[in-house]
PDB file of N, CA and C in Angstrom:
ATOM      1  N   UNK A   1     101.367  54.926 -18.746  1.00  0.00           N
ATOM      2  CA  UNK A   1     100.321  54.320 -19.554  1.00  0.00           C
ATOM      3  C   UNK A   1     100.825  53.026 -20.164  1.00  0.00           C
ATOM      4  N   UNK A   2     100.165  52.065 -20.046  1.00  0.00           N
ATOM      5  CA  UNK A   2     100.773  50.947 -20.529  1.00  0.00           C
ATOM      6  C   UNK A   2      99.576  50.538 -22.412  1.00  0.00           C
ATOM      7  N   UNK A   3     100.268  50.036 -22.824  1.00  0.00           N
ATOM      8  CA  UNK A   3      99.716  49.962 -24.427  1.00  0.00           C
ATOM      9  C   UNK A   3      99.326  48.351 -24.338  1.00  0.00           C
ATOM     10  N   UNK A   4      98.035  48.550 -23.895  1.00  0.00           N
ATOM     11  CA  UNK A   4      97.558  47.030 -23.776  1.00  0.00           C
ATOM     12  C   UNK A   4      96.330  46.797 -25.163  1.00  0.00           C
ATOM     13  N   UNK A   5      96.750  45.729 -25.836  1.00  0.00           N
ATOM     14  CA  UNK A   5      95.535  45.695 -26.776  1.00  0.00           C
ATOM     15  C   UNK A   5      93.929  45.674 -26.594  1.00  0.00           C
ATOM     16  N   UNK A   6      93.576  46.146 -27.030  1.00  0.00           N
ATOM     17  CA  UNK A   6      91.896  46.572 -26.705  1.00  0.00           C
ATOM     18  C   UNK A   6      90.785  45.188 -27.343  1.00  0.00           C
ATOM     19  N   UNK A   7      90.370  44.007 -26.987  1.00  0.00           N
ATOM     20  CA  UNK A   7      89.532  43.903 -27.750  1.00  0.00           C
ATOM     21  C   UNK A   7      88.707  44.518 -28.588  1.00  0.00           C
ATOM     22  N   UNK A   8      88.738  43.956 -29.618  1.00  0.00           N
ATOM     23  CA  UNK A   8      87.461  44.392 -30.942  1.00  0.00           C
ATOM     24  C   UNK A   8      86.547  43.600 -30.925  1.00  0.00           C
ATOM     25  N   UNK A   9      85.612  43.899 -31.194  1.00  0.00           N
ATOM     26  CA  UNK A   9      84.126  43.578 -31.206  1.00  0.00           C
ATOM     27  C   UNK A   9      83.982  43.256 -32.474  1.00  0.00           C
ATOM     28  N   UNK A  10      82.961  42.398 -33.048  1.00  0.00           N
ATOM     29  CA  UNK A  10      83.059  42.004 -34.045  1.00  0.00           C
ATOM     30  C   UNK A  10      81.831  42.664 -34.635  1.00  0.00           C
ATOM     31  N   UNK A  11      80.913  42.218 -36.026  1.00  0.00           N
ATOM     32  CA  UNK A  11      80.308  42.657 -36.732  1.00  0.00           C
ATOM     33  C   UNK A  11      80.433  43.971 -37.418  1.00  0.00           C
ATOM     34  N   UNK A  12      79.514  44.484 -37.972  1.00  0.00           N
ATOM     35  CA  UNK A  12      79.641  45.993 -38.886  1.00  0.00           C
ATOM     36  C   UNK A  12      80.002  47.380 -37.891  1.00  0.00           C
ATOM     37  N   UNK A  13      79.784  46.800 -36.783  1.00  0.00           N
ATOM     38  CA  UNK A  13      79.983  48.021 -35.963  1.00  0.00           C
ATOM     39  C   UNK A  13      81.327  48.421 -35.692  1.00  0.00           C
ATOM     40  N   UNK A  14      82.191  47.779 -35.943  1.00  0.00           N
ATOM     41  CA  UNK A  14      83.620  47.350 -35.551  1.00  0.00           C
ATOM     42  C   UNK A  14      84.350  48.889 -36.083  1.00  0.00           C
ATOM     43  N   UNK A  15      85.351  49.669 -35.193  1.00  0.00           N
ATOM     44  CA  UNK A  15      85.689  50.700 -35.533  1.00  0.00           C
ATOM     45  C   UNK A  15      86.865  50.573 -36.993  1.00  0.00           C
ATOM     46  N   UNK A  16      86.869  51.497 -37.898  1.00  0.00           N
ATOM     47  CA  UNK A  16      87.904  51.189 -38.753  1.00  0.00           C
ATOM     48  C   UNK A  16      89.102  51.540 -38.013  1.00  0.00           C
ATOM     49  N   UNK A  17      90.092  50.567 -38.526  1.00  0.00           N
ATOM     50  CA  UNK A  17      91.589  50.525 -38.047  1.00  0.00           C
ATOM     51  C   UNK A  17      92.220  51.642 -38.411  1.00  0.00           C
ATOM     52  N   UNK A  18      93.312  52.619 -37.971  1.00  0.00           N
ATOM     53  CA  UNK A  18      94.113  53.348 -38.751  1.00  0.00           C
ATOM     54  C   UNK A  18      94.397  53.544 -40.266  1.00  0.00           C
ATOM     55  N   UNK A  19      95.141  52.074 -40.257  1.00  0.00           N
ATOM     56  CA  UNK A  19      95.993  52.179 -41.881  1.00  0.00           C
ATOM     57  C   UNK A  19      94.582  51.757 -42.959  1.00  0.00           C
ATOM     58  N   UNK A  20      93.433  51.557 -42.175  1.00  0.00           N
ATOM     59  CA  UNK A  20      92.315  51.575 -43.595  1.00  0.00           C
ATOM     60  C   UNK A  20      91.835  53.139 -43.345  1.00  0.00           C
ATOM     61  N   UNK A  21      91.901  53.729 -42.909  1.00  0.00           N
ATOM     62  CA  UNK A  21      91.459  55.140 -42.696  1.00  0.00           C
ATOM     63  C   UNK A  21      92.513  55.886 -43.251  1.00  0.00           C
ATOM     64  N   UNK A  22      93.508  55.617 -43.337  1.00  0.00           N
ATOM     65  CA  UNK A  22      95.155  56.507 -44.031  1.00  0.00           C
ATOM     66  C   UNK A  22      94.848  55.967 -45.047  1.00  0.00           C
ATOM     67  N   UNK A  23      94.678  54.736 -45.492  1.00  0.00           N
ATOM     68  CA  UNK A  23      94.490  54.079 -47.284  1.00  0.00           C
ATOM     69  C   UNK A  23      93.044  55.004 -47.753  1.00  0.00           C
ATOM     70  N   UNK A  24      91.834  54.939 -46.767  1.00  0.00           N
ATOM     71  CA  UNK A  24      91.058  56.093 -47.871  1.00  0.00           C
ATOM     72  C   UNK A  24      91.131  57.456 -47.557  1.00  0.00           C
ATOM     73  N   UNK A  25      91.597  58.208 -47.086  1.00  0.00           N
ATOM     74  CA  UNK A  25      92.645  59.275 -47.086  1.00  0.00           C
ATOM     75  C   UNK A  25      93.133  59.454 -47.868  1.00  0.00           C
ATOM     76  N   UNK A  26      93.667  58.546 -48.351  1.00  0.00           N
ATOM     77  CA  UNK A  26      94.954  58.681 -49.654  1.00  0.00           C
ATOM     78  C   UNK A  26      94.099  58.493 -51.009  1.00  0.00           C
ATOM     79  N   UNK A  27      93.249  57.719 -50.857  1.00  0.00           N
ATOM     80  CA  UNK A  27      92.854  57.202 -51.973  1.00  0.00           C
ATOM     81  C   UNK A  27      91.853  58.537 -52.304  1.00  0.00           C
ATOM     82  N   UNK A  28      91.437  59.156 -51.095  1.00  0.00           N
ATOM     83  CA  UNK A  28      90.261  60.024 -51.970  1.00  0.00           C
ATOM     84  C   UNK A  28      91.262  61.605 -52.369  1.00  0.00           C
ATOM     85  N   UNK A  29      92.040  61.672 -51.356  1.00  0.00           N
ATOM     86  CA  UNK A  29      93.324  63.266 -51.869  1.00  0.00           C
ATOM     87  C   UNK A  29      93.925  62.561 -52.948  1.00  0.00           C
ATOM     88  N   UNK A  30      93.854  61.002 -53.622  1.00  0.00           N
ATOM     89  CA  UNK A  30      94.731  61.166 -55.207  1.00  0.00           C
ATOM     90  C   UNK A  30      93.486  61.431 -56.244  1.00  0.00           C
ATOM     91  N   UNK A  31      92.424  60.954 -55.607  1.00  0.00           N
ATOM     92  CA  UNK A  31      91.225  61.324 -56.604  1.00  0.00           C
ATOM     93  C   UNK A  31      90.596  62.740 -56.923  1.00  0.00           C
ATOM     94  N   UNK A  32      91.029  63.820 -55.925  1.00  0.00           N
ATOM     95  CA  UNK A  32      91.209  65.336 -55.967  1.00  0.00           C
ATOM     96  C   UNK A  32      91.783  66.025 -56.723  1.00  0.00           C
ATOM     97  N   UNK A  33      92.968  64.817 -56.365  1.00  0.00           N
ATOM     98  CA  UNK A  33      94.404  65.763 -57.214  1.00  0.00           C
ATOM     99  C   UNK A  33      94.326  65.262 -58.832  1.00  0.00           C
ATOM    100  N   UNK A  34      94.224  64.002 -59.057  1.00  0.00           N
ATOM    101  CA  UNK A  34      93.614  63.720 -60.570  1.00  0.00           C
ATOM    102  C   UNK A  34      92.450  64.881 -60.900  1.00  0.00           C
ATOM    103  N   UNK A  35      91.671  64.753 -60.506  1.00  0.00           N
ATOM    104  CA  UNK A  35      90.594  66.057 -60.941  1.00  0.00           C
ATOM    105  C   UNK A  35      91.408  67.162 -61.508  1.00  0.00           C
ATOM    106  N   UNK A  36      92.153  67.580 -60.256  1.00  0.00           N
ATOM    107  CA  UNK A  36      92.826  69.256 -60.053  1.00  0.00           C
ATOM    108  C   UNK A  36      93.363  69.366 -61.781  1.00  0.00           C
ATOM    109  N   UNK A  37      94.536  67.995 -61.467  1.00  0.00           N
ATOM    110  CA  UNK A  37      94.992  67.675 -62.485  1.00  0.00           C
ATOM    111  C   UNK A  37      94.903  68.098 -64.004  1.00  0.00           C
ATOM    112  N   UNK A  38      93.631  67.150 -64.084  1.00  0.00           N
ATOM    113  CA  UNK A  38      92.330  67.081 -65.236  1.00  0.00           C
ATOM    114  C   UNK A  38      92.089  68.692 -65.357  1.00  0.00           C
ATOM    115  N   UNK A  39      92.062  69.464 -64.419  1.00  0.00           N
ATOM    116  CA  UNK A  39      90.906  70.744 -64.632  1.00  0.00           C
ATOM    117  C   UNK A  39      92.218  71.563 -65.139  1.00  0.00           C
ATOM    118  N   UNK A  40      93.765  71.463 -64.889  1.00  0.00           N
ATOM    119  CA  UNK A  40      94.505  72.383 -65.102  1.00  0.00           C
ATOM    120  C   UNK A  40      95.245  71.928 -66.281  1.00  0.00           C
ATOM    121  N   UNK A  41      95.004  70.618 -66.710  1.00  0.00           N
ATOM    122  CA  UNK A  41      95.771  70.410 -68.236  1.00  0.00           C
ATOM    123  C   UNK A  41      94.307  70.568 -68.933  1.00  0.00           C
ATOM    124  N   UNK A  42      93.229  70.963 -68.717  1.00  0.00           N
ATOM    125  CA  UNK A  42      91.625  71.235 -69.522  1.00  0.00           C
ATOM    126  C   UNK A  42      92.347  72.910 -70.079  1.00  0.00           C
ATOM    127  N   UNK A  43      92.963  73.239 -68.954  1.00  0.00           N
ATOM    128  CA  UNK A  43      92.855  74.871 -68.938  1.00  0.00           C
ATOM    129  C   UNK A  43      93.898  75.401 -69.911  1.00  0.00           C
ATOM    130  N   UNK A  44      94.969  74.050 -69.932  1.00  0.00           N
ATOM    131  CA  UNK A  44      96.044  74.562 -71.293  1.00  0.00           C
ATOM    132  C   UNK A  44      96.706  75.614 -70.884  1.00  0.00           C
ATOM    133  N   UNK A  45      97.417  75.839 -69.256  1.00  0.00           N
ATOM    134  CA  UNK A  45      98.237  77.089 -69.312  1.00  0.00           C
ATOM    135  C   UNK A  45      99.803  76.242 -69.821  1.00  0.00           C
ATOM    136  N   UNK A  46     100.113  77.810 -70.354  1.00  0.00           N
ATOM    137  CA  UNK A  46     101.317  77.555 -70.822  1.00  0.00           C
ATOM    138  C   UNK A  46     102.742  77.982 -70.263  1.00  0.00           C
ATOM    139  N   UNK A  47     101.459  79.168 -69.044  1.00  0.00           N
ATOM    140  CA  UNK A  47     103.196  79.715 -68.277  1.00  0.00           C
ATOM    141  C   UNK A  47     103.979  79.113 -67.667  1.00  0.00           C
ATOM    142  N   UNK A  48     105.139  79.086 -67.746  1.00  0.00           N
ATOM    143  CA  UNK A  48     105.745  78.306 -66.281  1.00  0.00           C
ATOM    144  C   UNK A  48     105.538  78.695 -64.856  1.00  0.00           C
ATOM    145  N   UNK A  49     105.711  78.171 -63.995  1.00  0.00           N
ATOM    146  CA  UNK A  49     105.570  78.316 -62.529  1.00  0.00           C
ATOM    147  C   UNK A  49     107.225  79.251 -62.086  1.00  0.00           C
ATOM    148  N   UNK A  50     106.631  80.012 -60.977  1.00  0.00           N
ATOM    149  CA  UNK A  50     107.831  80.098 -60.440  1.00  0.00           C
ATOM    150  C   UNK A  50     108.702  78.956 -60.321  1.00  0.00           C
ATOM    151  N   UNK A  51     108.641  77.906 -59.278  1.00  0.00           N
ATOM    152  CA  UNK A  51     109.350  76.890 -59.567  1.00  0.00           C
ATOM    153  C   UNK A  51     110.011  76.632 -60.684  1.00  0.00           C
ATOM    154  N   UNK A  52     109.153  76.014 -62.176  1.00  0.00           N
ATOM    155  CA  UNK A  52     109.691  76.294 -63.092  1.00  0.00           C
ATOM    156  C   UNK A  52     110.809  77.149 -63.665  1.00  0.00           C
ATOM    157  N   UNK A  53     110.653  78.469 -63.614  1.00  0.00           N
ATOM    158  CA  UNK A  53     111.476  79.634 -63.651  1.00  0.00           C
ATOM    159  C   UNK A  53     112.608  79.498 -62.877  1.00  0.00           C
ATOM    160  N   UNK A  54     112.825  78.805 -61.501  1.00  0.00           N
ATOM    161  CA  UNK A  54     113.867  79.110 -60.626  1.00  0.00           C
ATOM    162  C   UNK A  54     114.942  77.640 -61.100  1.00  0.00           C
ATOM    163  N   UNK A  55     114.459  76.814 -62.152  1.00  0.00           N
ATOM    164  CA  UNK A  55     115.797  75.627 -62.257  1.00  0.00           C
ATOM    165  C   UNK A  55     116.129  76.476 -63.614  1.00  0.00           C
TER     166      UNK A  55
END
């Protein structure tokens, strides 16, 4: 297989590239995890985690 560049087509139709598809990827799993975040310091636990417990 040889890795020959593909023309792109121009206007709105134009497929998104990888690394803008990995950037909102990322951008919407940090906006999850802020939530998660948000919902588990709302909740005020105080136990430690295993993790915690094991250092």
């Amino acid at each position: 297989m040889s890795e020959e560049a593909v023309p792109q087509q121009g206007g709105p139709a134009q497929p998104k590239g990888l690394l803008q598809q990995m950037e909102e990827l990322m951008a919407s799993l940090n906006a999850d995890l802020s939530a998660l975040d948000a919902d588990l310091q709302s909740a005020g636990t105080t136990e430690p985690t295993q993790s915690a417990q094991a250092t």
